[in-house]
PDB file of N, CA and C in Angstrom:
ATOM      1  N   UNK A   1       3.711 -10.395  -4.398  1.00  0.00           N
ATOM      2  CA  UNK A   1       3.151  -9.587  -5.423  1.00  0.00           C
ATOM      3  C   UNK A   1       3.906  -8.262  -5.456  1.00  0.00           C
ATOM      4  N   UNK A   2       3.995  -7.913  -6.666  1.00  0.00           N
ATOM      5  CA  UNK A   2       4.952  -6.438  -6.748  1.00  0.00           C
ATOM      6  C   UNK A   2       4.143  -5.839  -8.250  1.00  0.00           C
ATOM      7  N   UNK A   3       3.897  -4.357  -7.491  1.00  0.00           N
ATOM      8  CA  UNK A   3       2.944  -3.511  -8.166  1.00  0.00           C
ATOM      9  C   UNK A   3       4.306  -2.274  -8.361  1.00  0.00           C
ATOM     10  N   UNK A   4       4.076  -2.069  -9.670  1.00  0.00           N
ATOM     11  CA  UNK A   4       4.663  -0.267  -9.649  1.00  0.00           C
ATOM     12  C   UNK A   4       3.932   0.390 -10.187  1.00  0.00           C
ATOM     13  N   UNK A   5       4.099   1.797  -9.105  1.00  0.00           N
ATOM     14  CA  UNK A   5       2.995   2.890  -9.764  1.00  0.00           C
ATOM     15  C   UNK A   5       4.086   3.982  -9.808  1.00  0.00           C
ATOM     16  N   UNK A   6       3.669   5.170 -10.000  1.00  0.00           N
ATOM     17  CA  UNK A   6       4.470   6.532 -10.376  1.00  0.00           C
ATOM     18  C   UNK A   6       5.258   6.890  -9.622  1.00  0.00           C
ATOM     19  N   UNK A   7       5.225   6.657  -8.402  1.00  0.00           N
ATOM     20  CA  UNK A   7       6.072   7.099  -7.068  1.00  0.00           C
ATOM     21  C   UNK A   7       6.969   5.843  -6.850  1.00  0.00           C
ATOM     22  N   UNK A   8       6.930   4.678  -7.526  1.00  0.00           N
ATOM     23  CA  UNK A   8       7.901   3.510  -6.820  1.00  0.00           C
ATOM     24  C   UNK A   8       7.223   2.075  -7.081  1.00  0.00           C
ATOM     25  N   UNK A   9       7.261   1.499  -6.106  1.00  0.00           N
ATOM     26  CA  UNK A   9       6.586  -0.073  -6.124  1.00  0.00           C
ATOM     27  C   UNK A   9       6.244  -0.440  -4.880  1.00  0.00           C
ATOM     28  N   UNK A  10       5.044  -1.204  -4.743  1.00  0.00           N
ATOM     29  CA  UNK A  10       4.387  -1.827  -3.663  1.00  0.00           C
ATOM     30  C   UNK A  10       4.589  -3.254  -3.714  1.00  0.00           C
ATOM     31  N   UNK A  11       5.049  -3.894  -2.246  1.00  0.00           N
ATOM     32  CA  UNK A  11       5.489  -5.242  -2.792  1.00  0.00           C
ATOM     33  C   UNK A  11       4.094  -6.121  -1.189  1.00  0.00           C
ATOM     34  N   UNK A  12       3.913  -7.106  -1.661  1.00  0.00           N
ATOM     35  CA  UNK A  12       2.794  -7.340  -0.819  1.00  0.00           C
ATOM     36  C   UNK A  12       2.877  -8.972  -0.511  1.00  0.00           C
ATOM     37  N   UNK A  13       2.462  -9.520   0.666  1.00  0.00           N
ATOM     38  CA  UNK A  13       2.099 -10.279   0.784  1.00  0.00           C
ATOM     39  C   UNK A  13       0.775 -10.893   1.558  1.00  0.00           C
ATOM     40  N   UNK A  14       0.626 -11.638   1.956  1.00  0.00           N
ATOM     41  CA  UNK A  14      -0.358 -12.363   2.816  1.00  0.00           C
ATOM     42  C   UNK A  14       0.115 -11.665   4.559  1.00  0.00           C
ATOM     43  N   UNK A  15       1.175 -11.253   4.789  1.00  0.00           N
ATOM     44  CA  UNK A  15       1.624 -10.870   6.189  1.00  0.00           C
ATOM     45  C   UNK A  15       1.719  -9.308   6.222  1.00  0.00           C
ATOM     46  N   UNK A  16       2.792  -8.563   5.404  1.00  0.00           N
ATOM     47  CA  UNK A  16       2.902  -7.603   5.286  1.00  0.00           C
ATOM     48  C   UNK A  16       3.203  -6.405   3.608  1.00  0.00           C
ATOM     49  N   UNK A  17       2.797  -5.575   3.944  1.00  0.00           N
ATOM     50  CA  UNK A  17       3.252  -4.312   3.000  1.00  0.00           C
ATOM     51  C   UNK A  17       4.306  -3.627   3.054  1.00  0.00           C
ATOM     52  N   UNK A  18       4.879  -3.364   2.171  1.00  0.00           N
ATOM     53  CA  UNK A  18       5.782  -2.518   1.784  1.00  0.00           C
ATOM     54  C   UNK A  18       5.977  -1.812   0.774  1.00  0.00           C
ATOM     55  N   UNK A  19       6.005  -0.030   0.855  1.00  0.00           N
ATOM     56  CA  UNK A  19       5.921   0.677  -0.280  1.00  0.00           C
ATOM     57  C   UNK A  19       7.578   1.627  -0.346  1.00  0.00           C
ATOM     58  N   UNK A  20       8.247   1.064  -1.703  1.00  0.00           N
ATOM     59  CA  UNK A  20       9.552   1.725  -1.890  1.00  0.00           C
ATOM     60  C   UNK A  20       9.561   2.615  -2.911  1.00  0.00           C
ATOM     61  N   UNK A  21       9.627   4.228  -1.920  1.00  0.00           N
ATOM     62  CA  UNK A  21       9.392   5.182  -2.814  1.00  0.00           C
ATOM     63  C   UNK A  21      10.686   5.577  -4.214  1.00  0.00           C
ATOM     64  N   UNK A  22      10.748   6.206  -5.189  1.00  0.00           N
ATOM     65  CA  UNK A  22      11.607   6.294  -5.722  1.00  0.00           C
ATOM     66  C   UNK A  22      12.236   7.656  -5.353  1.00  0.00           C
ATOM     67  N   UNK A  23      13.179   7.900  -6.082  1.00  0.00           N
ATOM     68  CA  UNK A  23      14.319   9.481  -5.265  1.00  0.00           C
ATOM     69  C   UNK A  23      15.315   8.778  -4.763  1.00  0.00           C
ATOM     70  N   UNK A  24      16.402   9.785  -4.012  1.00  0.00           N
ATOM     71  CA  UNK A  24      17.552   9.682  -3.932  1.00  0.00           C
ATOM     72  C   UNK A  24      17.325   9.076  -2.427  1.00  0.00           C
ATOM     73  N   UNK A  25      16.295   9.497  -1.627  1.00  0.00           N
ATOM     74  CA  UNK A  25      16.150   8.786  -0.209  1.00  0.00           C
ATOM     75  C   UNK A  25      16.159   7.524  -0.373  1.00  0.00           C
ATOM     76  N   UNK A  26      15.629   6.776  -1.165  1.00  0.00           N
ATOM     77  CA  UNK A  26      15.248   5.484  -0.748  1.00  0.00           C
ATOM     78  C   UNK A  26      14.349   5.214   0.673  1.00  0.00           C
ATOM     79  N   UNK A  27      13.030   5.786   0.139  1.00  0.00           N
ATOM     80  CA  UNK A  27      12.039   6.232   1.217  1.00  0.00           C
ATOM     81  C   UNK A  27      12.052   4.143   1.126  1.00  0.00           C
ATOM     82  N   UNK A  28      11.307   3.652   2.236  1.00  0.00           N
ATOM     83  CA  UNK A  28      11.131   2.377   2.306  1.00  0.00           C
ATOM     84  C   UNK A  28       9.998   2.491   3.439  1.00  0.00           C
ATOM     85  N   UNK A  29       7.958   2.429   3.221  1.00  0.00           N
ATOM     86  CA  UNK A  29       7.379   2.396   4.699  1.00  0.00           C
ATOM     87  C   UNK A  29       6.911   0.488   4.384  1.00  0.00           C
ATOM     88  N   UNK A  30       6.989   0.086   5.465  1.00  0.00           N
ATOM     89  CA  UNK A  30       6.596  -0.961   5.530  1.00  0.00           C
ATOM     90  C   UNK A  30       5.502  -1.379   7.113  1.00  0.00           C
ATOM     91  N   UNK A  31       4.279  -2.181   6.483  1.00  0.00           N
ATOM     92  CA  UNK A  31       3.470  -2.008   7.954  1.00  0.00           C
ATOM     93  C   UNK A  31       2.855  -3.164   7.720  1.00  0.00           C
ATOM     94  N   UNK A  32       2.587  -4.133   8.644  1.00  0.00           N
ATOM     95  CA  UNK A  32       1.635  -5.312   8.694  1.00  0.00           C
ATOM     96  C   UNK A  32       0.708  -5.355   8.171  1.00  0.00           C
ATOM     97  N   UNK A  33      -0.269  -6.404   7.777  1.00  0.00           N
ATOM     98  CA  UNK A  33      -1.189  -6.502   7.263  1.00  0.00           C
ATOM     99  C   UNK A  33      -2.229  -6.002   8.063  1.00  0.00           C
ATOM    100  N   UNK A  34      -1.803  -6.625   9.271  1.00  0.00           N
ATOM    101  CA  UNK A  34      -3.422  -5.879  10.369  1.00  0.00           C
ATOM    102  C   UNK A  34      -3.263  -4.414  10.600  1.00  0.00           C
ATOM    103  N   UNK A  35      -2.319  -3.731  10.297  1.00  0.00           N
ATOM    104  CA  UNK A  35      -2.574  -1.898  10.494  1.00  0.00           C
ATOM    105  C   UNK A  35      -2.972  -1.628   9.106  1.00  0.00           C
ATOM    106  N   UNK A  36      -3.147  -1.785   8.102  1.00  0.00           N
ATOM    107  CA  UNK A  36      -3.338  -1.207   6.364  1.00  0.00           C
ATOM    108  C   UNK A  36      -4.847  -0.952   6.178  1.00  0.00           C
ATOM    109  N   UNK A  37      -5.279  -0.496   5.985  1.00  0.00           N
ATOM    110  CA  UNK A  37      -6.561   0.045   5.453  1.00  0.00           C
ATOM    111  C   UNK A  37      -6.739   0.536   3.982  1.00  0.00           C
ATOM    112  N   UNK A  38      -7.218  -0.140   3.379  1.00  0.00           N
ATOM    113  CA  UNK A  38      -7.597   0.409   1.603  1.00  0.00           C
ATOM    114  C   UNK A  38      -8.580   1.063   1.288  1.00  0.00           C
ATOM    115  N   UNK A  39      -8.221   1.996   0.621  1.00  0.00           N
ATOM    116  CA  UNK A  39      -9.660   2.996   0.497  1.00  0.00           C
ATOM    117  C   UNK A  39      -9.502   3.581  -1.022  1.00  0.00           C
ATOM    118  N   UNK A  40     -11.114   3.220  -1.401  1.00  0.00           N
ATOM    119  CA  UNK A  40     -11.631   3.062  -2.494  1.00  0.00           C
ATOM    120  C   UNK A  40     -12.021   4.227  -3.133  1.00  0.00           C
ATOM    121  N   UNK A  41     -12.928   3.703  -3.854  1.00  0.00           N
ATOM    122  CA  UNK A  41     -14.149   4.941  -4.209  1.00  0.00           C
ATOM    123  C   UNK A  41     -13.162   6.236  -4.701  1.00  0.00           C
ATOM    124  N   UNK A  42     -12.631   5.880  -5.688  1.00  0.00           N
ATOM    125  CA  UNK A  42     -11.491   7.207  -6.343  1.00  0.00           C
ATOM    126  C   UNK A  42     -10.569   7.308  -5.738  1.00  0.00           C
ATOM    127  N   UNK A  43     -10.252   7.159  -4.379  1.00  0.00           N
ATOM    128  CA  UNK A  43      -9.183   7.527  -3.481  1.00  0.00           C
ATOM    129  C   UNK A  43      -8.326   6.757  -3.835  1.00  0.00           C
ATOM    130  N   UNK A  44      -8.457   5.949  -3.621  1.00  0.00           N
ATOM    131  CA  UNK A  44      -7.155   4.868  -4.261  1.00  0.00           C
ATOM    132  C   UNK A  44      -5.799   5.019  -3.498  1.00  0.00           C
ATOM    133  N   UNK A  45      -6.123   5.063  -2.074  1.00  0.00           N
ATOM    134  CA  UNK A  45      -5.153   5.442  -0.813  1.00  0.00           C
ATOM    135  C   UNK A  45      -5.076   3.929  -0.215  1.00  0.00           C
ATOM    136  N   UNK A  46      -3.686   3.479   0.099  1.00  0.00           N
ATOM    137  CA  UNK A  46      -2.705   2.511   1.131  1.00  0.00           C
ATOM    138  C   UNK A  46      -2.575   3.531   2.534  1.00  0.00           C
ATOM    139  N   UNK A  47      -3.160   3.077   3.788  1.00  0.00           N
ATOM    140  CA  UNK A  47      -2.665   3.677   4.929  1.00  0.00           C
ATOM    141  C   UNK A  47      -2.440   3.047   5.661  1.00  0.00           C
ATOM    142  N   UNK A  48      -1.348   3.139   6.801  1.00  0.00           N
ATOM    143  CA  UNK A  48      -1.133   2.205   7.641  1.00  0.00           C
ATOM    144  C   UNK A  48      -1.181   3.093   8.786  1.00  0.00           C
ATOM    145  N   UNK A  49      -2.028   2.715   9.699  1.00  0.00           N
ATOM    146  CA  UNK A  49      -1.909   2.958  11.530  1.00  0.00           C
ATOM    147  C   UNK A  49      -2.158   1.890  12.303  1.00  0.00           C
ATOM    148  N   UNK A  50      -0.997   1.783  13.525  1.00  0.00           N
ATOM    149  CA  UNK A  50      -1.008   1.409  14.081  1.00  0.00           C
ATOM    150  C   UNK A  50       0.055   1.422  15.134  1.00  0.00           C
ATOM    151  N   UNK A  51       0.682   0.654  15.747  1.00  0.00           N
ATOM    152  CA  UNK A  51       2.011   0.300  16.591  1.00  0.00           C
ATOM    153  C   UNK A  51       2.588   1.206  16.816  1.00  0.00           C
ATOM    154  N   UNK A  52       2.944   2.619  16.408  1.00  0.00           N
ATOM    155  CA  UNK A  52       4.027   3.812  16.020  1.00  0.00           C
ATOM    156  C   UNK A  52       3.823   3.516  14.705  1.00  0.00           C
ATOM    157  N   UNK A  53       2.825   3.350  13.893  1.00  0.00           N
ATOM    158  CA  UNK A  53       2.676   3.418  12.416  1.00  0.00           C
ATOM    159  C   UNK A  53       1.480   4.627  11.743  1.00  0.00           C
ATOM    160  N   UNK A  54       2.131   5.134  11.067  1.00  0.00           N
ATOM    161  CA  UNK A  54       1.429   6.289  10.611  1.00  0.00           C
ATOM    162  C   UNK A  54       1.734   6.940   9.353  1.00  0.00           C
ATOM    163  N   UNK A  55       1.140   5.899   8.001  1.00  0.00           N
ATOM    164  CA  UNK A  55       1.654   6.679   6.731  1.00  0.00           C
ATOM    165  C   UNK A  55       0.601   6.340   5.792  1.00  0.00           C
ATOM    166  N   UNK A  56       0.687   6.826   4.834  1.00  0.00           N
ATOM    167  CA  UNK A  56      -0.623   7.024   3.829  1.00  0.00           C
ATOM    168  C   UNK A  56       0.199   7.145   2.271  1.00  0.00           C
ATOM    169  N   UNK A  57      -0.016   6.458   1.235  1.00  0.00           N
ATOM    170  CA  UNK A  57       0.063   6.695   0.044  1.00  0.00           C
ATOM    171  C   UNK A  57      -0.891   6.480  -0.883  1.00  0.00           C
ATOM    172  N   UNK A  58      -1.012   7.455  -2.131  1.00  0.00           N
ATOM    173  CA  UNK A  58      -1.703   7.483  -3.314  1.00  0.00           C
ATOM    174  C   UNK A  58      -1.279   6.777  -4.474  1.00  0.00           C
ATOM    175  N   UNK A  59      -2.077   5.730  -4.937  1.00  0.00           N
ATOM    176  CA  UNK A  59      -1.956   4.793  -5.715  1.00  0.00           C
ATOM    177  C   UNK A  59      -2.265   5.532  -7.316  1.00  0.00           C
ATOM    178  N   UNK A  60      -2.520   5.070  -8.048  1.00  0.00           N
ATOM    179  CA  UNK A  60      -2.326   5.717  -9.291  1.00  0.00           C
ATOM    180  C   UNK A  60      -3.964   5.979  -9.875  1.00  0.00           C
ATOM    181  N   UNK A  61      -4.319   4.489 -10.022  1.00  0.00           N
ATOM    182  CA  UNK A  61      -5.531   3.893  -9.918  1.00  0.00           C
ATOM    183  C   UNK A  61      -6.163   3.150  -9.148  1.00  0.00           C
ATOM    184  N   UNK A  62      -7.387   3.047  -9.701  1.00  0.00           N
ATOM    185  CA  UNK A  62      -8.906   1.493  -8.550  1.00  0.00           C
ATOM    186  C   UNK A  62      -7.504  -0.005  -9.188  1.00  0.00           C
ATOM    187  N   UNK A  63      -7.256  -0.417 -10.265  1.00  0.00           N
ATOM    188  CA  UNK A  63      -6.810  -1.267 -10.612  1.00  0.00           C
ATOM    189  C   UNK A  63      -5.908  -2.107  -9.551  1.00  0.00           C
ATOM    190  N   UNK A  64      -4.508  -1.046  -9.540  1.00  0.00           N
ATOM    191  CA  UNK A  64      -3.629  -1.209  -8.651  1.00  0.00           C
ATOM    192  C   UNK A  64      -4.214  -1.601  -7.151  1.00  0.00           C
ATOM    193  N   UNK A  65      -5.025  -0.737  -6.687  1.00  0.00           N
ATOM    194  CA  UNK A  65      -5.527  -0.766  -5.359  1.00  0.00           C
ATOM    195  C   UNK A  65      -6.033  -2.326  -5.322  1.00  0.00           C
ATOM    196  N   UNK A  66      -6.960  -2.699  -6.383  1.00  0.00           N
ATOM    197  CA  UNK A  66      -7.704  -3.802  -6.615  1.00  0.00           C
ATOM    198  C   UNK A  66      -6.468  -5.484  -6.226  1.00  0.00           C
ATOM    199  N   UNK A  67      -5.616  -4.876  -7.156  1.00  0.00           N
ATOM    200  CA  UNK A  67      -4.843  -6.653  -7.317  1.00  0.00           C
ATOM    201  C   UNK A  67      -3.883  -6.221  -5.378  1.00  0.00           C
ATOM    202  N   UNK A  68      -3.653  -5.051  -4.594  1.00  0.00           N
ATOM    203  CA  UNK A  68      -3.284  -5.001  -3.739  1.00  0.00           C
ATOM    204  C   UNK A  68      -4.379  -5.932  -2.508  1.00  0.00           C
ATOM    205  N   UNK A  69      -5.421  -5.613  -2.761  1.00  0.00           N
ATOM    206  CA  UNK A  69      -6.189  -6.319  -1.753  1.00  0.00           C
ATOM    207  C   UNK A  69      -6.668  -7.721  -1.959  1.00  0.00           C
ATOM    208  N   UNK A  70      -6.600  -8.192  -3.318  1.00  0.00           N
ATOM    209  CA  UNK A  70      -6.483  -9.570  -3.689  1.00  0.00           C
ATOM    210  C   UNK A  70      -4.929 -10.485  -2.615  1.00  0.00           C
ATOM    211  N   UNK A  71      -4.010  -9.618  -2.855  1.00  0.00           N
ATOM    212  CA  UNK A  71      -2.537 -10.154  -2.497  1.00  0.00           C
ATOM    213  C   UNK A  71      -2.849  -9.886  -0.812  1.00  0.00           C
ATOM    214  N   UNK A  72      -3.301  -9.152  -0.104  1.00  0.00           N
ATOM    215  CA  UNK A  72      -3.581  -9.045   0.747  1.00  0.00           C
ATOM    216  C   UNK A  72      -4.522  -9.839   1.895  1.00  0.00           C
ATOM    217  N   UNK A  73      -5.157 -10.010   1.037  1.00  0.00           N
ATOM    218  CA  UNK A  73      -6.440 -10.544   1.473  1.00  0.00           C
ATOM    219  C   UNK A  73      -7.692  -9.806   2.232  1.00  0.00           C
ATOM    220  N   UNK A  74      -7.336  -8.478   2.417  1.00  0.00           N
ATOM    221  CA  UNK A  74      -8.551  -7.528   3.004  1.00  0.00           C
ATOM    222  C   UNK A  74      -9.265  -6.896   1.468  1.00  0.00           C
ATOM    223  N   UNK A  75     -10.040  -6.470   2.566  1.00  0.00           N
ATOM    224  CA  UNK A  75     -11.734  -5.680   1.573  1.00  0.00           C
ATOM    225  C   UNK A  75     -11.332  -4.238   1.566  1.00  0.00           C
ATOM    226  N   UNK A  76     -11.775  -3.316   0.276  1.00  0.00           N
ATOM    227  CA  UNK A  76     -11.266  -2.217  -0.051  1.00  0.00           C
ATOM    228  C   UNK A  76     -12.582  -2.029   0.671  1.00  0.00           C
ATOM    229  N   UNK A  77     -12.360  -0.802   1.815  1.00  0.00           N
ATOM    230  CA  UNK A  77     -13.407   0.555   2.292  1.00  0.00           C
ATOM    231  C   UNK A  77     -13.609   1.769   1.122  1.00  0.00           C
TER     232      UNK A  77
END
């Protein structure tokens, strides 16, 4: 599954996430499915902790967030 929002694209599967920011970096965070946490309720935040993992992005909308946790398979908090 591949989502783009304002900052880049989220590409997703059943195993892992990956969010590729846009800019000249070619930011790239990518984190397993078992560190990601989705959070709802307006926030509309992707975070990953875990392993040495520690990053957080803002999604645009509930929508986006929505078809992310379908592709995922976890429950939005």
């Amino acid at each position: 599954m591949n989502i783009t929002f304002s900052e880049g694209r989220v590409i997703a599967n059943q195993y892992e996430l990956v969010v590729r920011l846009n800019g000249n970096a070619r930011v790239m965070l990518q984190a397993m499915v078992d560190d990601v946490t989705l959070m709802g309720k307006g926030a509309n935040v992707i975070t990953a902790m875990g392993s040495g993992v520690n990053w957080s992005v803002k999604l645009d909308n509930a929508q986006q967030l929505e078809q992310i946790a379908q592709s995922l398979g976890i429950a939005i908090q």
